[in-house]
Every structure is written in C-alpha cells, then in structure tokens.
Protein backbone atom coordinates (compact mmCIF):
# COMPACT_ATOMS: atom_id res chain seq x y z
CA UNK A 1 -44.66 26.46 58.26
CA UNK A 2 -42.89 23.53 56.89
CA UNK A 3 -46.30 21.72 56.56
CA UNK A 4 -47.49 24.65 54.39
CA UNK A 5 -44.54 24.66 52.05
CA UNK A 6 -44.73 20.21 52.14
CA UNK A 7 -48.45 20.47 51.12
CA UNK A 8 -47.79 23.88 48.23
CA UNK A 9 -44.90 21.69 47.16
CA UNK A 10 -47.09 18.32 46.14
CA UNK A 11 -49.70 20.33 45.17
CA UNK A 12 -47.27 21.78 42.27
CA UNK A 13 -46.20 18.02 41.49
CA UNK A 14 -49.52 16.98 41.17
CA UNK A 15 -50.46 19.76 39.00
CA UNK A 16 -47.18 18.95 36.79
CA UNK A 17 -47.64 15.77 36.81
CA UNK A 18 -51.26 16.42 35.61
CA UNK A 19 -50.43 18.79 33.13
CA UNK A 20 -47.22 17.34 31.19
CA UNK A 21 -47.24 14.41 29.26
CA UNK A 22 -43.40 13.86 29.21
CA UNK A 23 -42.71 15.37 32.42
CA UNK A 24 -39.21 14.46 34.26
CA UNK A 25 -37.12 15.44 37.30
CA UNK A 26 -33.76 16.39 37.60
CA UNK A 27 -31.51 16.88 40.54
CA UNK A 28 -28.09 17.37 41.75
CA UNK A 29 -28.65 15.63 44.77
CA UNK A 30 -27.96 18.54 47.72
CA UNK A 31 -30.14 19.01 50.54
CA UNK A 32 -33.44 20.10 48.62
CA UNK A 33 -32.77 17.29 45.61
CA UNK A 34 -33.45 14.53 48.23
CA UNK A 35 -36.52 16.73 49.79
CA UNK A 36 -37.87 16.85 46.45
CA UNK A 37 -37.76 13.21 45.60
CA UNK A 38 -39.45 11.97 48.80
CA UNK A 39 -42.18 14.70 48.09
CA UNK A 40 -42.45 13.91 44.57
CA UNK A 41 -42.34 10.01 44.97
CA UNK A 42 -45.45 10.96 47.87
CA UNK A 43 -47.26 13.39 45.23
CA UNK A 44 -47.66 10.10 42.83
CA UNK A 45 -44.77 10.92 40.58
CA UNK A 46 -43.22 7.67 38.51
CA UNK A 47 -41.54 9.08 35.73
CA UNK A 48 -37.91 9.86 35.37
CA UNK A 49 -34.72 11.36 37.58
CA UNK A 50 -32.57 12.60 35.94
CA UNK A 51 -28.87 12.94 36.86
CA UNK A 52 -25.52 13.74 35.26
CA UNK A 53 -22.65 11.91 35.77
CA UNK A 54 -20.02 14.51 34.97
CA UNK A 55 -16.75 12.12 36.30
CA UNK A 56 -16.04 14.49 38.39
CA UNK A 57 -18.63 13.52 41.19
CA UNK A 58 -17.42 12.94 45.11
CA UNK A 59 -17.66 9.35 45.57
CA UNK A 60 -20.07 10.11 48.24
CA UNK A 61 -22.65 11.61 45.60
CA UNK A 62 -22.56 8.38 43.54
CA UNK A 63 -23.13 6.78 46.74
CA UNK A 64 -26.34 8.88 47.45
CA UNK A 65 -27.39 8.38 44.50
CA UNK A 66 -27.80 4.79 44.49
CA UNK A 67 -28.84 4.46 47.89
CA UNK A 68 -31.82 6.47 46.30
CA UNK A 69 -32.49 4.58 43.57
CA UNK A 70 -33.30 1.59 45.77
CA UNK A 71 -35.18 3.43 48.72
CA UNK A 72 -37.74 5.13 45.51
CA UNK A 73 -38.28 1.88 43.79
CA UNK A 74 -41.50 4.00 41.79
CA UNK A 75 -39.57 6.20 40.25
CA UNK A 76 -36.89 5.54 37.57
CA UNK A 77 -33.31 7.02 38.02
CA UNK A 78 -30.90 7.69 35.14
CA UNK A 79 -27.71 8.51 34.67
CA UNK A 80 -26.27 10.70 32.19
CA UNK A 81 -22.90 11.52 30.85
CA UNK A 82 -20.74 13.08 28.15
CA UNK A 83 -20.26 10.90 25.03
CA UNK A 84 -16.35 12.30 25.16
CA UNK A 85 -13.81 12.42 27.57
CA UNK A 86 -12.24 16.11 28.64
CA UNK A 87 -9.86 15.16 31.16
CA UNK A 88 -8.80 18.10 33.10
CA UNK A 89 -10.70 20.68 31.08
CA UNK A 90 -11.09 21.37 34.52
CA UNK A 91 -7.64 23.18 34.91
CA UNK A 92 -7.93 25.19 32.52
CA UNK A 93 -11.42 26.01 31.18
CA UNK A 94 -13.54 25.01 33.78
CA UNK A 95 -16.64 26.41 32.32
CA UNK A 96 -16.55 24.47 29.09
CA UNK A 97 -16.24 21.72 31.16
CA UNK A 98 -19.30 22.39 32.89
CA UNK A 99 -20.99 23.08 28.97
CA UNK A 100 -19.37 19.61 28.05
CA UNK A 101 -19.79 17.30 31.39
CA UNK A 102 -23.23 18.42 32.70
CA UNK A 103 -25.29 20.46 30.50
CA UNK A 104 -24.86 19.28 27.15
CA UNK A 105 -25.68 15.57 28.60
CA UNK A 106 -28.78 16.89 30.09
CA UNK A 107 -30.09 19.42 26.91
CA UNK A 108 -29.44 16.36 24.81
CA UNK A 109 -31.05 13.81 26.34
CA UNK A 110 -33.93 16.18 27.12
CA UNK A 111 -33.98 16.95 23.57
CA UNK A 112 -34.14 13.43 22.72
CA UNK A 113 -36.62 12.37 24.81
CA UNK A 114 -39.17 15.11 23.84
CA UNK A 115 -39.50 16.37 27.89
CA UNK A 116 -41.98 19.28 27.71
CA UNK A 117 -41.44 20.08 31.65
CA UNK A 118 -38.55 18.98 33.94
CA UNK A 119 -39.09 19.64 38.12
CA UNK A 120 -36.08 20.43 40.19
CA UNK A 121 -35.15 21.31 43.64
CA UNK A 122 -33.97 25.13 43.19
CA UNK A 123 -35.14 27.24 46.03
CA UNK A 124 -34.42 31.32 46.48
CA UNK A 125 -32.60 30.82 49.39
CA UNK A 126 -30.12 28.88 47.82
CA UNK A 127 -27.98 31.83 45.89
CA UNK A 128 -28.22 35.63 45.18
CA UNK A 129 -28.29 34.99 41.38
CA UNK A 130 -32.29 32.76 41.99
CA UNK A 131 -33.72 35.17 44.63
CA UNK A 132 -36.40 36.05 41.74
CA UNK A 133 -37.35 32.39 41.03
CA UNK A 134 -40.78 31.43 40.34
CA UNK A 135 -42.30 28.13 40.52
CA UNK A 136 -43.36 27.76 36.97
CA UNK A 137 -41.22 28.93 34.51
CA UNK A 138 -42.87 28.68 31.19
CA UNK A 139 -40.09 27.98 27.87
CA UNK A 140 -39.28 25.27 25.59
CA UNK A 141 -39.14 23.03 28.37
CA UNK A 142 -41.58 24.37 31.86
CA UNK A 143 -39.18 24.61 34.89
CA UNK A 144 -41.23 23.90 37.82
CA UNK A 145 -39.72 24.89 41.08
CA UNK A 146 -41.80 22.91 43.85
CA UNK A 147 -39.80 24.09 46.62
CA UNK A 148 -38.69 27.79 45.26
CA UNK A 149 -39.76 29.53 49.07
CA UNK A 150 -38.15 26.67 51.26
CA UNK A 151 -35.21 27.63 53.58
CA UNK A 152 -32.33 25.53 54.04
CA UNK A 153 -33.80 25.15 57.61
CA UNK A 154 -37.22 23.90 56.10
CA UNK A 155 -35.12 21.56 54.09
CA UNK A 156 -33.22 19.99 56.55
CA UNK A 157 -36.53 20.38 59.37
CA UNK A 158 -37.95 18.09 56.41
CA UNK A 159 -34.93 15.37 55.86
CA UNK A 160 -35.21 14.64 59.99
CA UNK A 161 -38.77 14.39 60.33
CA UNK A 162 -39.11 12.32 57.62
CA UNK A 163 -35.96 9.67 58.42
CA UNK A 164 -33.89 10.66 54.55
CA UNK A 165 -30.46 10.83 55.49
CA UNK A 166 -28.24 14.11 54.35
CA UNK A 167 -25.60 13.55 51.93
CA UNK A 168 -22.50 12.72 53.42
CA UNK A 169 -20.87 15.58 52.73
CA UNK A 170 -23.42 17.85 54.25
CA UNK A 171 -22.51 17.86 57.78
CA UNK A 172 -18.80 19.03 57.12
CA UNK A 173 -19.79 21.72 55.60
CA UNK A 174 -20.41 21.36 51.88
CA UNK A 175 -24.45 23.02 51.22
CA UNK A 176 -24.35 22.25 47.40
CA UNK A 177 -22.84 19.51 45.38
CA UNK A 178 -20.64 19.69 42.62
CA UNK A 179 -17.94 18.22 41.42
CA UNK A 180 -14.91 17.93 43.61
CA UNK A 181 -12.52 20.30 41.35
CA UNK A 182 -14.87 23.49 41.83
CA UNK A 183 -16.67 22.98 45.15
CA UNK A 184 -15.48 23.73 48.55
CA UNK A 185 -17.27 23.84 52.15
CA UNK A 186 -19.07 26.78 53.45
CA UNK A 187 -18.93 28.45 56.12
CA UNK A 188 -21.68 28.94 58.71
CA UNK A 189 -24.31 32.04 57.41
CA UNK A 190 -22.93 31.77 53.54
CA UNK A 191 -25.09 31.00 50.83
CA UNK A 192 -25.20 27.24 50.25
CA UNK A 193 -23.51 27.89 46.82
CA UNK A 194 -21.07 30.11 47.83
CA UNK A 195 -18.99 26.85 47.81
CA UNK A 196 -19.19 26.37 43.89
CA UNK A 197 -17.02 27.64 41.46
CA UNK A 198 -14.59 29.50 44.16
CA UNK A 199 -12.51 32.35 42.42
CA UNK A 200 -14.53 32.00 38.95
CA UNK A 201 -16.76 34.97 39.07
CA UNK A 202 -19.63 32.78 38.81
CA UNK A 203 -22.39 30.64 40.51
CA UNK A 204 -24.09 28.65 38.23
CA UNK A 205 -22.93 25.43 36.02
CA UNK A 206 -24.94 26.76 33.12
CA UNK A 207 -28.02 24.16 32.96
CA UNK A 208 -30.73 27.08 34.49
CA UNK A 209 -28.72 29.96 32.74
CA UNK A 210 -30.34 29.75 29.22
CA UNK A 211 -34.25 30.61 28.90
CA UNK A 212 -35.36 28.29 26.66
C-alpha cells in the first residue's frame, strides 16, 4: 500500500510543480514533513521550504532542520521569523503568539513572494479537526496535500525503508512538533496532535485555519 500512496504522492508534486509558477513547500518538520521532502526532492521539486522559526522551537527541531538542508542540497530551505519579539506571550495569550510567531511570518512572506500554491505534509490521520482534507484545496493560495490518506504507520514504514532518520523527539513520544511551551508527548493510540496546545480547547496553530 505504501507504494501506492509513494507513487499518488509524486504524482501530485509533479502535477503542482507543473501547474504553479511560484509554487513552495512548507513544513513543520514531524514525521510526514520529512516524508514529504524526500518525495518531493524525488518528484523533481527545487523550489522553496519554507519554515518558521517561532523561538520557541526544541533545539532538536533546529537540529533537523539543518541536517535537512544539507542532505536536499536541490531544494532551498528558509527560515522565517517574526520581525518583533513577544517574549512569553506564551503565558498568557498563547494563541496570539501563535498569530504573531508562526503565521503572520508565513502569510507575509507568502504574500511577498507572490506564492500561488504552497505543498505541505497534512494527512487525515493526523487530527479529528483534518479528517475531511482533500489534496487540492483551491483559494488564494492552492493547498496541496500530497500525502492527505497516509497513516502514521505509512509514514514511518516510509522514513525506514528509505534510511531518513525520525526527529529526535519522535521516539519518546512527541507525534507533532511545536514549540516546547504548548506541546507535550502522546500517548500510545492518541492522535499525533493530541500533544499540541494541551488544556487550550484547540488543535491547530492557525496557519490552515483561514480559507483563503
């Protein structure tokens, strides 16, 4: 099954990268952001990856991150952050610090840049709140889901057959990677992003919540 999903999944990057003259790729680095940069970097893509630097990172993530950068020589990471510093917004308004740290970054710099399409690793699987994803969602900008029917035993089936180490964190228990004030290890059978935002009602930063 997983060679299915590996061969649907660079089709789609193909097609996007086909299709989109200013196409880029974000990711947050978990367990299907490092499947979908081997498959895109196989799939021909050489444009952009995009990632936010919100401060607030493990030190493991920034690890990952450039560990990446050298492995994908072909494609071109950035780094994004906010122009202004919040401190510990964290503490006590933890969602504006999401709006402040890690979406306004990205909406800006996509804005800038003129990106008509941006591919990224969410999958159903991941959380209750993108069991309806599609793989193209049309807006301002596309969103093009290459790996939206993957499991997280697909994903990690992929990462060993393919020699891409897990993030660090992975194997004691963290399934999705945020920042280190509002993410917490799961436990085995939870969603993967059960461990975000703990006690805040909600399970999303705020980058896929808007539908432009």
């Amino acid at each position: 099954m997983t060679k299915v999903l590996e061969e649907t999944a660079k089709e789609c990057i193909r097609w996007a990268v086909g299709s989109f003259d200013n196409l880029k790729m974000s990711t947050g680095l978990n367990v299907s952001g490092l499947v979908l940069v081997d498959l895109a970097a196989k799939a021909g893509y050489q444009g952009e990856l995009l990632f936010v630097d919100t401060g607030y990172h493990f030190p493991e993530t920034i690890k990952v991150f450039s560990e990446l950068d050298l492995r994908y020589p072909e494609i071109s990471f950035i780094k994004l952050s906010a122009e202004i510093k919040t401190e510990e917004l964290y503490l006590s308004d933890p969602e504006k610090c999401c709006q402040i740290n890690k979406v306004d970054p990205l909406d800006e710099y996509l804005k800038r840049t003129g990106t008509d399409a941006l591919l990224n690793a969410r999958t159903r699987a991941s959380s209750p709140s993108r069991r309806d994803l599609q793989m193209v969602e049309a807006g301002q900008i596309c969103r093009i889901n290459p790996l939206t029917l993957w499991s997280l035993e697909d994903l990690d089936r992929y990462l060993a057959e393919n020699d891409i180490p897990p993030h660090p964190l992975y194997e004691l228990g963290f399934t999705s990677m945020g920042c280190w004030p509002c993410t917490k290890a799961t436990k085995p059978g939870d969603d993967p992003r059960s461990g975000r935002f703990v006690g805040q009602g909600r399970l999303e930063c705020g980058i896929w919540s808007k539908s432009s």
